[in-house]
Protein backbone atom coordinates (compact mmCIF):
# COMPACT_ATOMS: atom_id res chain seq x y z
CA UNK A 1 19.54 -37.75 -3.71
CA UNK A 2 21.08 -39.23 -0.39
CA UNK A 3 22.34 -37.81 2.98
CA UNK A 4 25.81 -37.34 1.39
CA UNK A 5 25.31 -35.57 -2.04
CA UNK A 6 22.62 -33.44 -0.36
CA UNK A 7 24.97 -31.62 1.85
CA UNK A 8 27.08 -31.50 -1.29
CA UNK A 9 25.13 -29.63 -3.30
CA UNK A 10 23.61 -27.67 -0.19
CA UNK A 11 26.98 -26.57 -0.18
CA UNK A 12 27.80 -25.28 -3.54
CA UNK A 13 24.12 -23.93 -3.07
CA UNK A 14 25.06 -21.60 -0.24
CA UNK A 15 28.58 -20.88 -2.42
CA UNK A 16 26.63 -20.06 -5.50
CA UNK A 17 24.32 -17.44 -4.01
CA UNK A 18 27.06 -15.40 -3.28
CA UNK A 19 29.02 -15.98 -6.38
CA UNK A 20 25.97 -15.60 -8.32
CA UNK A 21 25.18 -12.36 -6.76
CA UNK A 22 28.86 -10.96 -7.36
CA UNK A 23 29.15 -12.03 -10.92
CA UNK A 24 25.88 -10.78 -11.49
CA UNK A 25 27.28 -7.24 -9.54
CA UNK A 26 30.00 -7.77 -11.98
CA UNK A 27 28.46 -7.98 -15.15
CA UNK A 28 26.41 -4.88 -14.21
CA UNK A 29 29.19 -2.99 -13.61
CA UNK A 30 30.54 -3.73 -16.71
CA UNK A 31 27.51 -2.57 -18.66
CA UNK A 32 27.65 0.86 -16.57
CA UNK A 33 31.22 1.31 -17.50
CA UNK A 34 30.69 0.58 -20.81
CA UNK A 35 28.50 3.19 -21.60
CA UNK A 36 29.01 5.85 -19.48
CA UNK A 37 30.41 7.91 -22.23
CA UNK A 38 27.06 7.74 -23.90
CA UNK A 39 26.31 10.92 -23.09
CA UNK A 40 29.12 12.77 -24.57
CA UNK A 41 28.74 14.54 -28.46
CA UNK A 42 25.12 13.37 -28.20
CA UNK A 43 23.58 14.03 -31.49
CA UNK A 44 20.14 13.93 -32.59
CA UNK A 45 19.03 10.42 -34.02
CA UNK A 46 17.55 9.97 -37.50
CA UNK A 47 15.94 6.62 -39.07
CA UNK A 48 18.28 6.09 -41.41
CA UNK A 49 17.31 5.05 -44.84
CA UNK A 50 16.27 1.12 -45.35
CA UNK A 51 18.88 -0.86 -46.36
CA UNK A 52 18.22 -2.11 -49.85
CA UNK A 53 20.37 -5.51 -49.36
CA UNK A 54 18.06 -6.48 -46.25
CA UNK A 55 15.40 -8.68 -46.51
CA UNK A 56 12.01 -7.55 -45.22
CA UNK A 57 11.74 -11.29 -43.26
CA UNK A 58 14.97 -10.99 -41.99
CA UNK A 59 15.00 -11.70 -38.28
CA UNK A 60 16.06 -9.52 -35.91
CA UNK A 61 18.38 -9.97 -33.93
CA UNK A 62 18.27 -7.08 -31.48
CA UNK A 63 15.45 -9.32 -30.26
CA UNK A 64 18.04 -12.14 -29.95
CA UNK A 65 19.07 -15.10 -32.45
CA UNK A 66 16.40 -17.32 -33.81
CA UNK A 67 16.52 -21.06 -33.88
CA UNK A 68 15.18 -24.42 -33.24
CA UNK A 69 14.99 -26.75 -30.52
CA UNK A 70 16.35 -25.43 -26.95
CA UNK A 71 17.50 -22.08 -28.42
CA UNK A 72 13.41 -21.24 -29.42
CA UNK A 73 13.18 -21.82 -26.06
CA UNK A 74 14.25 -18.43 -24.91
CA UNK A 75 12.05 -15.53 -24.87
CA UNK A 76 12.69 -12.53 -27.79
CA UNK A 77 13.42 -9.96 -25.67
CA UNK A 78 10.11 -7.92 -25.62
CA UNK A 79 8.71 -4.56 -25.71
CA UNK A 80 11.15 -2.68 -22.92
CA UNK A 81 14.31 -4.77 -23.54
CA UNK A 82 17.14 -5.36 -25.18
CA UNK A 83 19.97 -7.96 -24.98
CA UNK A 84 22.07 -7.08 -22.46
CA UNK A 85 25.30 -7.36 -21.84
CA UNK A 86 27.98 -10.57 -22.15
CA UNK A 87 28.02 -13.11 -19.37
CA UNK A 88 31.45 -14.10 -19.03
CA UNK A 89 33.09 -15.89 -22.03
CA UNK A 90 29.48 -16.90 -23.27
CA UNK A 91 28.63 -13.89 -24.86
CA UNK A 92 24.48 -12.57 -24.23
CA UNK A 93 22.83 -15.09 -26.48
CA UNK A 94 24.51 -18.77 -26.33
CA UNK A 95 22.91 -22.05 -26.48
CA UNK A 96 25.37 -24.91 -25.15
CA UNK A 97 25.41 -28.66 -26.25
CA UNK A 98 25.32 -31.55 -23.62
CA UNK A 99 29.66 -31.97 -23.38
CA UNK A 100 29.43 -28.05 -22.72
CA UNK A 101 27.10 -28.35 -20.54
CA UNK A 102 28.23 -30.90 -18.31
CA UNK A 103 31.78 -29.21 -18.35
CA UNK A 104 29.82 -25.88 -17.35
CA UNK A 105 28.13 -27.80 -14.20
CA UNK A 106 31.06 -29.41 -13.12
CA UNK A 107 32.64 -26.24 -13.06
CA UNK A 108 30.97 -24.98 -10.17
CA UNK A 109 32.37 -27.50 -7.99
CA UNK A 110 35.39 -26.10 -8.62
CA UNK A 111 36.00 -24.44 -4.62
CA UNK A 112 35.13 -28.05 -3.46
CA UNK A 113 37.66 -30.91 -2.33
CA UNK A 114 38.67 -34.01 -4.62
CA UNK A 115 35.99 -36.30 -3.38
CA UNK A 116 32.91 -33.84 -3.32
CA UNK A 117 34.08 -33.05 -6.50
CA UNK A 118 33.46 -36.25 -7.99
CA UNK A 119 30.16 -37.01 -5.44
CA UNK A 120 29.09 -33.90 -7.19
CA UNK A 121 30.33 -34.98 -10.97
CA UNK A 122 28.40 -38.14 -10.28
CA UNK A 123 25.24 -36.17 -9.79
CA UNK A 124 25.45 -34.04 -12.24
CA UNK A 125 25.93 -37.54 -14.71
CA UNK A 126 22.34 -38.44 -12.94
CA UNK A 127 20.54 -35.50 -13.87
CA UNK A 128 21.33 -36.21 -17.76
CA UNK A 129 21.75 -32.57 -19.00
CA UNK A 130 21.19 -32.24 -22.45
CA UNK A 131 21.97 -28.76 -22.49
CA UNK A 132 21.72 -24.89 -21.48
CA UNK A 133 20.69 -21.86 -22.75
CA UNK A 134 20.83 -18.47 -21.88
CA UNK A 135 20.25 -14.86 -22.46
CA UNK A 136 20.99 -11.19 -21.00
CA UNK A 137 18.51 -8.32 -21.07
CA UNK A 138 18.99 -5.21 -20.26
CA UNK A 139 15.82 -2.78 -19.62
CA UNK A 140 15.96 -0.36 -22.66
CA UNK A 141 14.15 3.17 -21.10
CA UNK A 142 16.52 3.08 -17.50
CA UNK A 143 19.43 1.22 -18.84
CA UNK A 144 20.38 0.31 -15.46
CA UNK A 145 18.82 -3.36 -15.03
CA UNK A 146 20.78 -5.97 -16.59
CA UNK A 147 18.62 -10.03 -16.34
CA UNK A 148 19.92 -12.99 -17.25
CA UNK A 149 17.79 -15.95 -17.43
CA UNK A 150 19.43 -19.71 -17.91
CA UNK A 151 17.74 -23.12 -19.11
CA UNK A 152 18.76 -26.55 -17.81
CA UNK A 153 17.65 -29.21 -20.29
CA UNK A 154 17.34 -32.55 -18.43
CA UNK A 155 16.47 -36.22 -18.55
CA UNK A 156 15.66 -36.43 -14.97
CA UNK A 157 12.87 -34.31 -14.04
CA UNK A 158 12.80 -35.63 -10.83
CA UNK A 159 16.60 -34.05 -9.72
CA UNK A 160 15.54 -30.82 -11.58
CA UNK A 161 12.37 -31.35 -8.94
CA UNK A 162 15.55 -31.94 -5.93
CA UNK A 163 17.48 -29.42 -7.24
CA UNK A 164 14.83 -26.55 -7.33
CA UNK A 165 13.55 -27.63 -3.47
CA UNK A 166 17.10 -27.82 -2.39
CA UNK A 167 17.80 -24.15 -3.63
CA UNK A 168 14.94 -22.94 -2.04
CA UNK A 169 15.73 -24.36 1.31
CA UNK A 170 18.93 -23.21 1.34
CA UNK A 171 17.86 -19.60 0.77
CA UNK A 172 14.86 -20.26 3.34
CA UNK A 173 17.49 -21.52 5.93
CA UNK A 174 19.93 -18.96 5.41
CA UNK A 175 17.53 -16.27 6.41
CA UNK A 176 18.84 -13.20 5.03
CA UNK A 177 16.93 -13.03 1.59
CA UNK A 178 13.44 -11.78 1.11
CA UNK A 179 10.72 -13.40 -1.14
CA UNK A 180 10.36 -11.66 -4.04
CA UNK A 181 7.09 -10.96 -6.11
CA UNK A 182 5.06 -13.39 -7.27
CA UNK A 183 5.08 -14.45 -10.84
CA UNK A 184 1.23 -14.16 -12.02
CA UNK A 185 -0.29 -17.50 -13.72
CA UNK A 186 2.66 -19.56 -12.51
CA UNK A 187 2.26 -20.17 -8.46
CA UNK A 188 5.41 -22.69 -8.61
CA UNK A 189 8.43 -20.11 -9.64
CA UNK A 190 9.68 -18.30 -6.70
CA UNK A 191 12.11 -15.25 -5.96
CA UNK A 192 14.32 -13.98 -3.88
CA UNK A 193 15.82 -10.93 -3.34
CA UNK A 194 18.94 -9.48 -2.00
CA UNK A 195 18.94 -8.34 2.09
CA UNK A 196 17.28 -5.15 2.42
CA UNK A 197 19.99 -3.95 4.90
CA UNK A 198 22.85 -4.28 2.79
CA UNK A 199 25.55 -1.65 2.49
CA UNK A 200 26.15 -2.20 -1.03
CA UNK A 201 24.98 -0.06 -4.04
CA UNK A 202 23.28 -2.77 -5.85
CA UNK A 203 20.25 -4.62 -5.73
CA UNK A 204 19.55 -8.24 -7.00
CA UNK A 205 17.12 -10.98 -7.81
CA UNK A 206 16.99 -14.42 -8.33
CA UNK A 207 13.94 -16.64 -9.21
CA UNK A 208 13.54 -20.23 -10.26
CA UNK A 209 10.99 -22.24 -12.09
CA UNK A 210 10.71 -26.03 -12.86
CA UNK A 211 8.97 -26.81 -16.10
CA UNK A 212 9.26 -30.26 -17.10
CA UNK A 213 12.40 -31.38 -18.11
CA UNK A 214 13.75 -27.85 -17.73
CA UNK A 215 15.04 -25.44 -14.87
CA UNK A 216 14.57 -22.18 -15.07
CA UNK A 217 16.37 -19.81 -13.65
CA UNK A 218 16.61 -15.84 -13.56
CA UNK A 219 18.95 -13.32 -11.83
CA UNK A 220 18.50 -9.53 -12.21
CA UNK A 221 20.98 -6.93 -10.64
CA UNK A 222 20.75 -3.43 -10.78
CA UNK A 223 20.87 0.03 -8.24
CA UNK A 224 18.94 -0.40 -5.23
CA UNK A 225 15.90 1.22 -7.26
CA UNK A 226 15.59 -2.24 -9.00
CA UNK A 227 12.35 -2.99 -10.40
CA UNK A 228 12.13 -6.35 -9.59
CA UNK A 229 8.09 -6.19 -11.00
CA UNK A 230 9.81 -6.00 -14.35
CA UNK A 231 11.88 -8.16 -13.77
CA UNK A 232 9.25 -10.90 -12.53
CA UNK A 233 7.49 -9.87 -15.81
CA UNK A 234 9.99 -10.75 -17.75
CA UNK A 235 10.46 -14.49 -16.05
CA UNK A 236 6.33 -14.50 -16.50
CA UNK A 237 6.54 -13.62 -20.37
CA UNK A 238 9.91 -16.37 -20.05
CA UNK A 239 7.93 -18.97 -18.45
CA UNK A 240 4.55 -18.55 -21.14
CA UNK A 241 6.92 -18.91 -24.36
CA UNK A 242 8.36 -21.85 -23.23
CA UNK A 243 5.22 -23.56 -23.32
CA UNK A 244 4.50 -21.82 -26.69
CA UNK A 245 7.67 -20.66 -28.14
CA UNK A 246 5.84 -19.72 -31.40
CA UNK A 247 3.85 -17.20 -29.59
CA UNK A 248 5.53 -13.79 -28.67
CA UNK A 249 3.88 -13.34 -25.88
């Protein structure tokens, strides 16, 4: 990466924390005004009776769709969580090919001038994506902690390597984050939380991993009673299945 590309992407960096952080705000919002009616004409809950055109081995999908190749990838959501809410126009459980991929990266240059733009296009061409996935959670006892993690597929571990360093300096440099918890049996992730002085209602999260040919990357957002240990649980669990996606660990 040279002199002119990093200050590029140190740049949409910087821009991306706090996009990240509102669209994450956003999509939390979202879920709380979804179902804040919840609680009206509650009535009590019974099994109801098994559903005699259901097979016994088929998969479910509250857990998240199953799959091969970069789609196993992603952790069922566990004991404690459901899929969350959509992000965006993705949905909560998308896998995208390479073209969509790209298209998604580029995307973020978006706030950038013609030639950066294309600096940045040309980098992103380096990297050789071959694709992202991603997935929302949402913590099912509290209902008030929505995750999502993403998964860069790549060609060139060595600018996933770049990328991740060049993140993490930014956020270092900035100096307004805080580290976050560790993740246990995986010293390399890191995270980052949201200033502990801020005067807004929410909390956030993000942490990053680099796994091979893969980025990994989680944001959680929630009131400022986050639980950012579940969180960092979840990116551990994340992090373990991706090694061995046919464990559910």
């Amino acid at each position: 990466m040279n002199a002119r590309t990093k200050r590029l992407v140190t740049t949409l960096l910087s821009t991306t924390l706090v996009l990240g952080a509102a669209t994450g705000g956003a999509v939390y919002t979202a879920h709380v005004v979804n179902n804040a009616d919840r609680t009206v004409d509650t009535e009590v809950w019974r099994k109801p009776a098994k559903d005699p055109y259901k097979s016994d081995t088929s998969p479910d999908l509250s857990v998240g769709l199953g799959g091969e190749g970069l789609r196993q990838k992603l952790l069922p959501a566990p004991g404690g969580w459901r899929l969350g809410p959509d992000e965006g126009q993705f949905g909560n459980d998308t896998v995208l090919d390479k073209r969509e991929a790209v298209a998604l990266l580029q995307s973020r240059a978006k706030a950038t001038d013609t030639r950066q733009r294309r600096e940045y296009r040309e980098y992103i061409d380096a990297m050789g994506v071959q694709g992202i996935a991603f997935r929302t959670y949402v913590a099912s006892e509290e209902d008030d902690q929505v995750v999502t993690v993403e998964i860069v597929q790549v060609e060139n571990q060595k600018a996933i390597r770049d990328m991740v360093r060049l993140r993490r300096g930014v956020f270092d440099a900035l100096g307004i984050v805080r580290d976050g918890p560790k993740i246990k049996g995986h010293p390399r992730a890191r995270c980052f939380q949201a200033p502990k002085n801020s005067k807004s209602e929410l909390d956030g999260m993000m942490c990053d991993a680099q796994d091979g040919e893969y980025m990994i990357t989680l944001t959680a957002n929630g009131p400022k009673s986050l639980d950012v240990k579940a969180s960092a649980d979840l990116l551990r669990r994340q992090l373990n299945h991706l090694r061995s996606p046919g464990e559910f660990i």
